[in-house]
C-alpha atoms as a PDB file:
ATOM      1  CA  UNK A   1      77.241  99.840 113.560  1.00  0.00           C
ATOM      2  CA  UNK A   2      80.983  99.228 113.291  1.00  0.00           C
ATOM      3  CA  UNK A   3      83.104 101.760 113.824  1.00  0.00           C
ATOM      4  CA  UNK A   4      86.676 101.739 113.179  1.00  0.00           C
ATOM      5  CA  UNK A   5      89.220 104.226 115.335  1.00  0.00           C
ATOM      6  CA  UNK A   6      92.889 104.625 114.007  1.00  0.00           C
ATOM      7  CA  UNK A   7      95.867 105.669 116.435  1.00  0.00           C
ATOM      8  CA  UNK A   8      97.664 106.708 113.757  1.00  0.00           C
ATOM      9  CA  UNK A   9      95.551 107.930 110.989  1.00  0.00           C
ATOM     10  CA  UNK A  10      98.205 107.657 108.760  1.00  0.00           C
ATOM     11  CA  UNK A  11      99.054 106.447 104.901  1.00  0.00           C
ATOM     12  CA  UNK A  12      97.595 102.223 105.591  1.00  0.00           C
ATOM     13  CA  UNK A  13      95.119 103.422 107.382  1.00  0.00           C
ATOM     14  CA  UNK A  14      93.928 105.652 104.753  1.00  0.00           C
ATOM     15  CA  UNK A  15      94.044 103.442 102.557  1.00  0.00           C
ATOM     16  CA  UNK A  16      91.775 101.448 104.354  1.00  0.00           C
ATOM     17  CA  UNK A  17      89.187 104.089 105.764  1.00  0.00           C
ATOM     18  CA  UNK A  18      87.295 104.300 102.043  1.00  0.00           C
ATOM     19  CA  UNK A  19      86.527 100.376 101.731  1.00  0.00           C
ATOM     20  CA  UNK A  20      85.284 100.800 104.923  1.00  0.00           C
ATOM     21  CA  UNK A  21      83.244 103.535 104.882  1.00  0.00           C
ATOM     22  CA  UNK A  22      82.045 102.645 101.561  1.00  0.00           C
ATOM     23  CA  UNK A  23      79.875  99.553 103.529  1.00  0.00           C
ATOM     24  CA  UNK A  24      78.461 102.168 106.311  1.00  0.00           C
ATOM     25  CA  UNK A  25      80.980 101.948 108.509  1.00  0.00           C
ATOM     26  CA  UNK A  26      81.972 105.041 110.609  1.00  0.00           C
ATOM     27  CA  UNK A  27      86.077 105.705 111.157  1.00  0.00           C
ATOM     28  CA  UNK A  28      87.927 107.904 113.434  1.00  0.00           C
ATOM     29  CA  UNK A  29      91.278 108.220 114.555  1.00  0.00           C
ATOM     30  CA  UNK A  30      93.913 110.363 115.704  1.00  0.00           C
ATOM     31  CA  UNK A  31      96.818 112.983 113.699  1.00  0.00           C
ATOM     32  CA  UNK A  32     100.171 114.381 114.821  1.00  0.00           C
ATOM     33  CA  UNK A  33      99.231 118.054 114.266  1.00  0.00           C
ATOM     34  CA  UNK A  34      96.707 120.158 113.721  1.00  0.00           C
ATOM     35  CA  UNK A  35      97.487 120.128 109.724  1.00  0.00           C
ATOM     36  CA  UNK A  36      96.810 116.331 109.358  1.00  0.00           C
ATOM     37  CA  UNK A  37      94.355 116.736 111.489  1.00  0.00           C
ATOM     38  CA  UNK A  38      92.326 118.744 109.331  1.00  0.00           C
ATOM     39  CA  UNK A  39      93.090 117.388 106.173  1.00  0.00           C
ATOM     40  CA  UNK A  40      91.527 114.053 107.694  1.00  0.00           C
ATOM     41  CA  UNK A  41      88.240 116.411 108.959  1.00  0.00           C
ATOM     42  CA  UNK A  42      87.871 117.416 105.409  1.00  0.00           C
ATOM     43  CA  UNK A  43      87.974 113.817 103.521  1.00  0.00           C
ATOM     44  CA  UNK A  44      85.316 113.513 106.239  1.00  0.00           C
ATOM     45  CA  UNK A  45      86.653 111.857 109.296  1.00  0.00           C
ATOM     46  CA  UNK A  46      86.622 112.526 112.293  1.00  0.00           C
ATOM     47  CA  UNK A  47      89.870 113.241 114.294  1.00  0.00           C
ATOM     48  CA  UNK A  48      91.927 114.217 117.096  1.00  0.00           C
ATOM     49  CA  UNK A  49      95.446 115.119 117.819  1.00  0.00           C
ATOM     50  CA  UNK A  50      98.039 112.715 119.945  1.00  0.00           C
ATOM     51  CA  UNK A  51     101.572 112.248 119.530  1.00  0.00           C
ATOM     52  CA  UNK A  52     102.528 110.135 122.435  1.00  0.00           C
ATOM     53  CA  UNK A  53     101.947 112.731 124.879  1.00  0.00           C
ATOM     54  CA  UNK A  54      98.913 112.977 127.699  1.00  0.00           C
ATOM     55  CA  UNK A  55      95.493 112.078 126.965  1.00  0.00           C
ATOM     56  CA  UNK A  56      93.310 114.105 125.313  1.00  0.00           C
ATOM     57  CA  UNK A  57      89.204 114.561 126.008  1.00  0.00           C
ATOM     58  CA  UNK A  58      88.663 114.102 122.020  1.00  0.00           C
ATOM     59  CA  UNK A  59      90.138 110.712 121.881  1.00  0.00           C
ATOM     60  CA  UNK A  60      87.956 109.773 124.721  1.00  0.00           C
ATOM     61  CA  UNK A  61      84.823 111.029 122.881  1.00  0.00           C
ATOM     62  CA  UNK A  62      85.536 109.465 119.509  1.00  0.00           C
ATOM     63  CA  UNK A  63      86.632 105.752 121.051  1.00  0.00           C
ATOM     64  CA  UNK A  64      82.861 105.707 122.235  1.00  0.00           C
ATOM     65  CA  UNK A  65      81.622 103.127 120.078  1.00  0.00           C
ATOM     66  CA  UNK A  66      84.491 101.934 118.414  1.00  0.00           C
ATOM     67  CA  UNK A  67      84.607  98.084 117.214  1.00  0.00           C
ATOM     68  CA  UNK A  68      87.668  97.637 115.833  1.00  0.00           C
ATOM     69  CA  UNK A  69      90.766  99.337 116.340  1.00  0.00           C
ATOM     70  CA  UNK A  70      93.862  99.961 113.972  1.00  0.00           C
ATOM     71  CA  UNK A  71      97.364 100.925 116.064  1.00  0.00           C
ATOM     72  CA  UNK A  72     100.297 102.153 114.102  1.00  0.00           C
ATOM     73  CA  UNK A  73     102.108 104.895 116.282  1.00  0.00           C
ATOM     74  CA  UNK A  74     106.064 103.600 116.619  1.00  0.00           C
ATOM     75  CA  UNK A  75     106.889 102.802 120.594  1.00  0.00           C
ATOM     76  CA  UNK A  76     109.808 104.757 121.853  1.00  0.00           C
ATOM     77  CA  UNK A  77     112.965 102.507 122.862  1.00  0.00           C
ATOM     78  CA  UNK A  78     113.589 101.541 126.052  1.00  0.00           C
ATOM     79  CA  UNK A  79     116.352 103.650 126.619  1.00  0.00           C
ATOM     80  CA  UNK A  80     113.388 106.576 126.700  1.00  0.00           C
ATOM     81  CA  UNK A  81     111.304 104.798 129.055  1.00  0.00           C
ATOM     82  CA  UNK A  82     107.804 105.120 127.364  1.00  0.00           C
ATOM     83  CA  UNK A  83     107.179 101.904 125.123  1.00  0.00           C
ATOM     84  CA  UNK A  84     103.710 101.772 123.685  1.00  0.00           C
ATOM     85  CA  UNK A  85     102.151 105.455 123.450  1.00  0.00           C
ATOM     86  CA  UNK A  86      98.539 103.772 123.418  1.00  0.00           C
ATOM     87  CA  UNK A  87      98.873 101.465 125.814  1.00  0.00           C
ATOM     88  CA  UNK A  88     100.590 103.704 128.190  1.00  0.00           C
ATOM     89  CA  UNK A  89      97.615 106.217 127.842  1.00  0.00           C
ATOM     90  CA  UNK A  90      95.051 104.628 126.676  1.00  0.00           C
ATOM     91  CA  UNK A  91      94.880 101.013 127.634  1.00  0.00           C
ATOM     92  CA  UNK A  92      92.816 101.122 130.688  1.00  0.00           C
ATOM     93  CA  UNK A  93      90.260 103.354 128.431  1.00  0.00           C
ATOM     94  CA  UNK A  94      90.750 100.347 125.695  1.00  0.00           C
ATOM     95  CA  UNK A  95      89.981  97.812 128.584  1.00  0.00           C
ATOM     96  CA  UNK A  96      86.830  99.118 129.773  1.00  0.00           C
ATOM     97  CA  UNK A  97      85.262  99.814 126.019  1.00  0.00           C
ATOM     98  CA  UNK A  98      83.583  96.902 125.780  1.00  0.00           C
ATOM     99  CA  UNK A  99      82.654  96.914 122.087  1.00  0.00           C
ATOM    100  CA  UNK A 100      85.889  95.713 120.661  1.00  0.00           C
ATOM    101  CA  UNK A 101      85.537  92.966 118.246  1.00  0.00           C
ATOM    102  CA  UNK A 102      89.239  93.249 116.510  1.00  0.00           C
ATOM    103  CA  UNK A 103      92.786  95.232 117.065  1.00  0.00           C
ATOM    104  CA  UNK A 104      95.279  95.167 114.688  1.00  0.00           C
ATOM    105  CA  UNK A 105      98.575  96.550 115.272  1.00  0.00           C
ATOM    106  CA  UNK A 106     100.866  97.277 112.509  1.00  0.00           C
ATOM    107  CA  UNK A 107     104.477  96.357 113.358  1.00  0.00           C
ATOM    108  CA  UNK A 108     107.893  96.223 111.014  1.00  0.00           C
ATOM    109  CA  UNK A 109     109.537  93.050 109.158  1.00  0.00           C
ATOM    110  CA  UNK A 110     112.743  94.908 110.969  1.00  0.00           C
ATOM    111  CA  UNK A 111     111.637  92.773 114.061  1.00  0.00           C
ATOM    112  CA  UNK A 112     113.734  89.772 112.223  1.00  0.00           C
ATOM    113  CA  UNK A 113     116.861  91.796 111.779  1.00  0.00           C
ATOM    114  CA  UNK A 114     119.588  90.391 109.593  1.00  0.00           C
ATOM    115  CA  UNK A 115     118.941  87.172 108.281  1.00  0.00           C
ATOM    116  CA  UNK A 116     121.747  87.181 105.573  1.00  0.00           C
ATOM    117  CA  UNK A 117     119.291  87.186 102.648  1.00  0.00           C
ATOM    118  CA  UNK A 118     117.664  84.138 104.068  1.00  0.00           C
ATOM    119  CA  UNK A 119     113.474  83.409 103.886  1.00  0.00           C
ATOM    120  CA  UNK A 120     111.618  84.248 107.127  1.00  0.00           C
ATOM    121  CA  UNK A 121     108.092  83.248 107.879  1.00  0.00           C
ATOM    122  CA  UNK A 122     106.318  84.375 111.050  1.00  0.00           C
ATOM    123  CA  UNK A 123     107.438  81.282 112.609  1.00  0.00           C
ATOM    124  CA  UNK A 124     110.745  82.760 112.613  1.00  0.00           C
ATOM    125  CA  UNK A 125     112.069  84.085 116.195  1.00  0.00           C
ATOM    126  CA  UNK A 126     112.735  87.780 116.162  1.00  0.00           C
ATOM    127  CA  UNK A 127     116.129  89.169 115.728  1.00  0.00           C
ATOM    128  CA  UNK A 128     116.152  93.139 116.491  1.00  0.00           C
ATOM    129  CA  UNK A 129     119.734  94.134 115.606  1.00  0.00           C
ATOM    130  CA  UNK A 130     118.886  97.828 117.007  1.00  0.00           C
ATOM    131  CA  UNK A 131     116.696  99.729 120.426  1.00  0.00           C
ATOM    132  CA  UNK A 132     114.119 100.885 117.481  1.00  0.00           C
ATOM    133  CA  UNK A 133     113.517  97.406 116.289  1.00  0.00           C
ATOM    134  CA  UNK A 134     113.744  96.246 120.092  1.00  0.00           C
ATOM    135  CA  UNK A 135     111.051  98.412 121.242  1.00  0.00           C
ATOM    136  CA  UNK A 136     108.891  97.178 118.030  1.00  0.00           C
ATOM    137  CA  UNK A 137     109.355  92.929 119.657  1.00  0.00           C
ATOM    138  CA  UNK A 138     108.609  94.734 123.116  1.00  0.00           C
ATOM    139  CA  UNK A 139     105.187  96.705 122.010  1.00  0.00           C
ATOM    140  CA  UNK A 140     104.080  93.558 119.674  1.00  0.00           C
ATOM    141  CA  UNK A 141     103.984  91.565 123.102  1.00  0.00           C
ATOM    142  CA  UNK A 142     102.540  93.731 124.816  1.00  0.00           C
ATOM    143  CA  UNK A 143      99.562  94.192 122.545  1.00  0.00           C
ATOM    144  CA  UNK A 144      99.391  90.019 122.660  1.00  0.00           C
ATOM    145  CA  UNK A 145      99.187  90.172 126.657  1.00  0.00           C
ATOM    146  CA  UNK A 146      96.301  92.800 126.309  1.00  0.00           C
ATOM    147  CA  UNK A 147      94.329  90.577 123.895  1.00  0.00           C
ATOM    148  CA  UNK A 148      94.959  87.620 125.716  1.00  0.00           C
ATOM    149  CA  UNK A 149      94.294  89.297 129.652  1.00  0.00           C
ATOM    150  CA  UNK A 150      91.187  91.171 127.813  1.00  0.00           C
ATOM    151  CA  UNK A 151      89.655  88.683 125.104  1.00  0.00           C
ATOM    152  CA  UNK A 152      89.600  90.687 122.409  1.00  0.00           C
ATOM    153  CA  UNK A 153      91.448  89.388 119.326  1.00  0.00           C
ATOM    154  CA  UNK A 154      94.735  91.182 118.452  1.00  0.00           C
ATOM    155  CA  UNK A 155      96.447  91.116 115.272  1.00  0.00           C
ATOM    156  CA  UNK A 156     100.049  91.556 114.676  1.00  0.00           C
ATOM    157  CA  UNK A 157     101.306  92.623 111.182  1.00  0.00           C
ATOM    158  CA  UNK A 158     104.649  92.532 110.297  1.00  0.00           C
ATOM    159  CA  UNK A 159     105.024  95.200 107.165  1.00  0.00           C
ATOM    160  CA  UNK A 160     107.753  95.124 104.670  1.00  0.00           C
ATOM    161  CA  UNK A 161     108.812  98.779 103.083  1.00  0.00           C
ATOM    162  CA  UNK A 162     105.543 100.439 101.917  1.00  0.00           C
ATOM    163  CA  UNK A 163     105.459 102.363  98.853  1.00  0.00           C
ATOM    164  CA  UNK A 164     102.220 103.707  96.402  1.00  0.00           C
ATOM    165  CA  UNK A 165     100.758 107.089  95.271  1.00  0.00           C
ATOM    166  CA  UNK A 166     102.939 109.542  96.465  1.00  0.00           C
ATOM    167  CA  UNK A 167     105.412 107.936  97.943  1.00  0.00           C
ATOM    168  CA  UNK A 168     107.267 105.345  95.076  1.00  0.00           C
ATOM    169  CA  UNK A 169     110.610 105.812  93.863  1.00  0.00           C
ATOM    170  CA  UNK A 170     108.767 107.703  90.775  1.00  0.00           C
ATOM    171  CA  UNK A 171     108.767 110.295  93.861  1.00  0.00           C
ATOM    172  CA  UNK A 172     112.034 110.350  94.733  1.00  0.00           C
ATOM    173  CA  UNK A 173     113.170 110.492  90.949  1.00  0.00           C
ATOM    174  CA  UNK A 174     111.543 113.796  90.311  1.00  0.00           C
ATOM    175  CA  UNK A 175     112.838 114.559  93.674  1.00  0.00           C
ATOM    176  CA  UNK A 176     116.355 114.084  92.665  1.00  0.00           C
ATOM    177  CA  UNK A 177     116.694 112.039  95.894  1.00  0.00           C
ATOM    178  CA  UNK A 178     116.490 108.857  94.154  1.00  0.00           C
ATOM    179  CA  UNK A 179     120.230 106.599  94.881  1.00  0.00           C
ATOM    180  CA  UNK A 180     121.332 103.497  94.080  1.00  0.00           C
ATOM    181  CA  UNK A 181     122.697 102.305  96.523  1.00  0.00           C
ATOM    182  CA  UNK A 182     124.910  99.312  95.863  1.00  0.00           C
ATOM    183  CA  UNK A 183     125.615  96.467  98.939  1.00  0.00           C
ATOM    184  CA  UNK A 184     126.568  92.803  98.339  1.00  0.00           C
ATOM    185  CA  UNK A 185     123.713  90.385  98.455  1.00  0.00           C
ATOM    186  CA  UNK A 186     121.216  92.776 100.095  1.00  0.00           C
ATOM    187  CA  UNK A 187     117.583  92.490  99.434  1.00  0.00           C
ATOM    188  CA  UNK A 188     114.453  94.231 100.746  1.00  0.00           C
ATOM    189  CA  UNK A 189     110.481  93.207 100.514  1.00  0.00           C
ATOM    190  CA  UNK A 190     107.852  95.576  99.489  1.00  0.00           C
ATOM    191  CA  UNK A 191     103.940  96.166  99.852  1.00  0.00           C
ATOM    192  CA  UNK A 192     102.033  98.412  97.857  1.00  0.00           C
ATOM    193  CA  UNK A 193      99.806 100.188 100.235  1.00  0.00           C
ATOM    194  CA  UNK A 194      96.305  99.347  98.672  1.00  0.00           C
ATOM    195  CA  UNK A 195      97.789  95.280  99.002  1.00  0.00           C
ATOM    196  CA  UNK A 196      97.829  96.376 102.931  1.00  0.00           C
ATOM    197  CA  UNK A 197      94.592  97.381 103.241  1.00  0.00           C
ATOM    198  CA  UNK A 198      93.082  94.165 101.426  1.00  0.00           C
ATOM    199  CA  UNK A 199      95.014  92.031 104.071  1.00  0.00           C
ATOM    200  CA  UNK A 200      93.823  94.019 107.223  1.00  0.00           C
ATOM    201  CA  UNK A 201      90.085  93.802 105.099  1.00  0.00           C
ATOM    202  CA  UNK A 202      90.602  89.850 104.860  1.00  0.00           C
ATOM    203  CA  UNK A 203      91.624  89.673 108.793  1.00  0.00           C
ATOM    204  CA  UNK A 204      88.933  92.090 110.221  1.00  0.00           C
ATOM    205  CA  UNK A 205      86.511  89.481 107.875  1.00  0.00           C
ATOM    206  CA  UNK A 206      88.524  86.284 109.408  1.00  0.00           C
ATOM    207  CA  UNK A 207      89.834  87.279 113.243  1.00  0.00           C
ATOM    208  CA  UNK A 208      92.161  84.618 114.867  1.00  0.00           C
ATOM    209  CA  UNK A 209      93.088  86.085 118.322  1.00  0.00           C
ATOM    210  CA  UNK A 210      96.823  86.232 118.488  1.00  0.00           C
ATOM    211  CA  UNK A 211      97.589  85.607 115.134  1.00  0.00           C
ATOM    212  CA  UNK A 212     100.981  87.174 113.737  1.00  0.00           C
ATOM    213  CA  UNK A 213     100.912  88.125 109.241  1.00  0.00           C
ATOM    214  CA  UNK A 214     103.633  88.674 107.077  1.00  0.00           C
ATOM    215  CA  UNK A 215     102.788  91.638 104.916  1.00  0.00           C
ATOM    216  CA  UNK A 216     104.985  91.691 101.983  1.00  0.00           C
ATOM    217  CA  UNK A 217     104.696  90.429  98.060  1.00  0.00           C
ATOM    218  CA  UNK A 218     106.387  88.011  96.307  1.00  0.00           C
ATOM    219  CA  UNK A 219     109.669  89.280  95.015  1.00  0.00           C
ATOM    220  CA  UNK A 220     112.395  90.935  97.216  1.00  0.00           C
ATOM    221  CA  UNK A 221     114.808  92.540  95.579  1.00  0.00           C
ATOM    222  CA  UNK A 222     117.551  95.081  95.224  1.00  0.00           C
ATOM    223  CA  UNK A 223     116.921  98.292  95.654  1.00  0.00           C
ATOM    224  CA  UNK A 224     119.362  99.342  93.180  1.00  0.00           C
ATOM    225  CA  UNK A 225     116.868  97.400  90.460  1.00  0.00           C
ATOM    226  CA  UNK A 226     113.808  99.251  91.573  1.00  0.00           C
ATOM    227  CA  UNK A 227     115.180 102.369  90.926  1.00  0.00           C
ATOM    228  CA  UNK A 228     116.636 101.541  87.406  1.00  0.00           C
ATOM    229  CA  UNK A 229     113.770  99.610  86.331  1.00  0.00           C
ATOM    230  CA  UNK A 230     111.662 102.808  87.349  1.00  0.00           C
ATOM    231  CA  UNK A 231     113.943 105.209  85.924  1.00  0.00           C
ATOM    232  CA  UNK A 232     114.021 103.200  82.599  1.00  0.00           C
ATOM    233  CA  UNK A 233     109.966 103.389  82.711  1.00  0.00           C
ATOM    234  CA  UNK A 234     110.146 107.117  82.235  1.00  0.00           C
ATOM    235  CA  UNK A 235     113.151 107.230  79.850  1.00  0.00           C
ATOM    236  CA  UNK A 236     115.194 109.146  82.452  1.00  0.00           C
ATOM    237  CA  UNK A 237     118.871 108.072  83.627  1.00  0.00           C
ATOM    238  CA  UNK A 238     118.936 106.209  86.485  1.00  0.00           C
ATOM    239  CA  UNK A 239     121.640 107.637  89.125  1.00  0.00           C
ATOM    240  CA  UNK A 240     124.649 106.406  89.493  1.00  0.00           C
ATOM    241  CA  UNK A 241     125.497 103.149  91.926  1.00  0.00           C
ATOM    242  CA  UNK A 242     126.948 103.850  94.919  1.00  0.00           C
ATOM    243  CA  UNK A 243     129.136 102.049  97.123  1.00  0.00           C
ATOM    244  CA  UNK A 244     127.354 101.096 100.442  1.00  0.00           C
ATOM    245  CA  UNK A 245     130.417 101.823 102.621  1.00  0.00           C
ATOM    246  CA  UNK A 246     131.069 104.923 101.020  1.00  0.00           C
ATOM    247  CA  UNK A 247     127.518 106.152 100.530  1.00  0.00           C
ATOM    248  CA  UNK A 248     126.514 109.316 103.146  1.00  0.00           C
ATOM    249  CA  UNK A 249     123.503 108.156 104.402  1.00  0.00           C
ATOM    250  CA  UNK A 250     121.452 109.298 107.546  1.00  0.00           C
ATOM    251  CA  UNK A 251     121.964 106.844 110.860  1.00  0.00           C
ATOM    252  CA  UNK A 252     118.383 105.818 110.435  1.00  0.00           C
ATOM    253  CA  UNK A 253     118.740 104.791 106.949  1.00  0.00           C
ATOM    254  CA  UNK A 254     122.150 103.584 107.032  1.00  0.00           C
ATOM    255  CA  UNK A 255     120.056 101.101 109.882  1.00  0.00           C
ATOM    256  CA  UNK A 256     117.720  99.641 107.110  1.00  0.00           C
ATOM    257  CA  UNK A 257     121.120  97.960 105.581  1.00  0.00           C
ATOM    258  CA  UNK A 258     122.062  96.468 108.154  1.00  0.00           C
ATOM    259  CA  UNK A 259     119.563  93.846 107.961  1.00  0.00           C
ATOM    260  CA  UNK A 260     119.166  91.466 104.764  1.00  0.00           C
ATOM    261  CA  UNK A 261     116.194  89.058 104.400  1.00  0.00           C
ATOM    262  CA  UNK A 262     113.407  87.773 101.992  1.00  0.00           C
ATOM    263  CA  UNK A 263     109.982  87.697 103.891  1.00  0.00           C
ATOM    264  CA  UNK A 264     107.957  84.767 102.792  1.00  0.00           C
ATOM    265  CA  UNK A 265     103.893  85.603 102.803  1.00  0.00           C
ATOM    266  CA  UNK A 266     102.450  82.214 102.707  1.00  0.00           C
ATOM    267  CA  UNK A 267     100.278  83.124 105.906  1.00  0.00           C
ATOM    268  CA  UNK A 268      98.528  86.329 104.119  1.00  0.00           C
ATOM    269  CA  UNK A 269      97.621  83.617 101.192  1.00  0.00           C
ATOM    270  CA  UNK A 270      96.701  80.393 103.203  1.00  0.00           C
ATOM    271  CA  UNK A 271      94.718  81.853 105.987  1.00  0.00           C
ATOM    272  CA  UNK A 272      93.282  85.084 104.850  1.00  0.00           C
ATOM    273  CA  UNK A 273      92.997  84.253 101.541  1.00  0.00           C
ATOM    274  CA  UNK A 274      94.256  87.154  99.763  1.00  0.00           C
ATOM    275  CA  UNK A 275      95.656  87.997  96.408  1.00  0.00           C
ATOM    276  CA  UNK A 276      97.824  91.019  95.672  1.00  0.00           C
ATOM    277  CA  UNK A 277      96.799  93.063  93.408  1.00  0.00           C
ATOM    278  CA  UNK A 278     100.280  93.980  92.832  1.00  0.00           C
ATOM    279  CA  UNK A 279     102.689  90.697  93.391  1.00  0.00           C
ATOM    280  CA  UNK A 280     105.866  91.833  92.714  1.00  0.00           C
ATOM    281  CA  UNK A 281     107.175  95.454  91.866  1.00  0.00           C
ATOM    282  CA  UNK A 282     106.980  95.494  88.139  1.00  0.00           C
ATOM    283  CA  UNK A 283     103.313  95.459  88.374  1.00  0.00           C
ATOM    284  CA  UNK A 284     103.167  98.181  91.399  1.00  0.00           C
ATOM    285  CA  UNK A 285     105.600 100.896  89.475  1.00  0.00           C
ATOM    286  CA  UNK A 286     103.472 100.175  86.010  1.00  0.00           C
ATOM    287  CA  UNK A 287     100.568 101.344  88.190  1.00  0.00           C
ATOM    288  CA  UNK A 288     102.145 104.082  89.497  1.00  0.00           C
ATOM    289  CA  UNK A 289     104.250 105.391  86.574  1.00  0.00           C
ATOM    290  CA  UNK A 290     103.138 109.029  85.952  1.00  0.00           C
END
C-alpha cells in the first residue's frame, strides 16, 4: 500500500492528501503544535508534532511504511547553524526505511533572487540575494546528495507565491490588509494551490531522480494589478498605491521586493504533462471570488 508521510503537513500538502487518499492511499505527517495537530487527526490523518527540534517516538512510528515522502519545513540559515530540520533528525531514520519510492521537497522561486524582471527556467543558476534564500540553495543540495548517496528519487520544486481558499487577496481585502504596493518594473509569479498538488500528482506518477520543477503559471504580474483587479471583482475600492520606498513594510516582506523575475514553467508542461487548471490569475480570483 502506498503511504505518503508529510514533514510539514501544511496548506500543499493538504491539498494533496484528498487525491491521494481518495485512491487508498494512507497519509501521515507532522504539525507545529498541538492545534494543527488535531485539526489534521480530525480530517482523519494521522499526525505528530515537530518543529525543528529533537526527535520524537511518533514520527518514528508513523514513517513505518511510508513510500513517498513530501518535505516542506523552511531550513534555518547558516548563521543559526541547523540547516535542514529533517535531515538533521531524521535522515539516518529516512536512510534505513527502505520503502521509499519518491521524495519531493518543496523549495522557493526566491532561490533565483533578482533577475531584473528577466525569464528564469530551472536551468538558471541560483542567485540567493539573502541567508533565508541561501539556506533554501543549501537544503535543496542536500536533499540531491541524499537521493543520489541513497537511490531514492528526489524531487526539487521551486514554488512561486501560493495563494487559494483562504489565503487570496479576497482575504486580505476583507482583512483591510490588502496594499498596493507600487515598485518600478517589479513582477511576481503565482500558483494556485490545487495547480500544486496536480504537479506533485504528475511527478509521484512520472519520478526522474534529481529532477528540479518550476511551479508557477503563466502570467507574472504586478501585484498592484492583482489587488485592483480583485477589488474591482467585488465592487469594493481598491487601496490606494503606495510608493515602494516609502511603504512600512516588515523586513521579511520588504525582502520579497528585492528580487524581480518571471518564472518560465515549460518543465511542469513538457515532462509532467500538466495543465493548470488555473493559468493565469484572472481565472484563479474568478474561482475564488466570494
Amino acid at each position: 500500500m502506498s503511504r505518503l508521510f508529510a514533514f510539514g503537513f501544511g496548506y500543499s500538502a493538504q491539498a494533496l492528501a484528498p487525491r491521494l487518499t481518495a485512491r487508498g492511499w494512507t497519509v501521515a505527517g507532522t504539525a507545529r503544535d498541538g492545534s494543527k495537530r488535531e485539526a489534521l487527526r480530525k480530517s482523519g490523518y494521522e499526525a505528530a508534532l515537530f518543529s525543528g527540534q529533537a526527535p520524537h517516538g511518533d514520527i518514528d512510528r508513523l514513517l513505518g511504511g511510508t513510500t513517498h515522502l513530501l518535505h516542506s519545513i523552511p531550513p534555518d540559515s547558516h548563521d543559526d547553524g541547523h540547516g535542514d530540520h529533517v535531515l538533521t533528525h531524521y535522515g539516518e531514520a529516512l536512510t534505513k526505511l527502505g520503502s521509499l519510492e519518491w521524495i519531493g521537497y518543496l523549495s522557493t522561486v526566491g532561490v533565483y533572487g533578482d533577475q531584473q524582471g528577466r525569464w528564469v527556467a530551472e536551468e538558471t543558476p541560483p542567485r540567493p540575494n539573502s541567508a533565508r534564500t541561501e539556506a533554501r540553495v543549501a537544503a535543496e543540495q542536500a536533499w540531491l546528495d541524499f537521493g543520489a548517496r541513497t537511490g531514492v528519487p528526489v524531487h526539487i520544486f521551486r514554488l512561486a507565491g501560493i495563494y487559494g481558499p483562504g489565503r487570496s487577496v479576497f482575504d486580505k481585502l476583507a482583512a483591510g490588509t490588502a496594499r498596493r504596493i507600487n515598485k518600478q518594473g517589479q513582477v511576481f509569479s503565482r500558483i494556485h494551490v490545487d495547480d500544486i498538488a496536480t504537479v506533485l500528482d504528475a511527478s509521484i506518477a512520472s519520478p526522474r531522480a534529481g529532477a528540479i520543477y518550476n511551479v508557477a503559471d503563466d502570467e507574472p504580474a504586478a501585484p498592484g494589478d492583482v489587488v485592483a483587479l480583485a477589488a474591482g471583482m467585488i465592487g469594493v475600492e481598491p487601496p490606494p498605491e503606495i510608493d515602494f520606498e516609502q511603504a512600512d513594510l516588515p523586513p521579511m516582506v520588504r525582502s520579497f521586493y528585492e528580487g524581480s523575475r518571471k518564472i518560465g514553467n515549460a518543465r511542469i508542461k513538457s515532462e509532467l504533462g500538466v495543465n493548470l487548471r488555473y493559468p493565469t490569475f484572472r481565472e484563479g480570483l474568478a474561482a475564488l471570488k466570494p
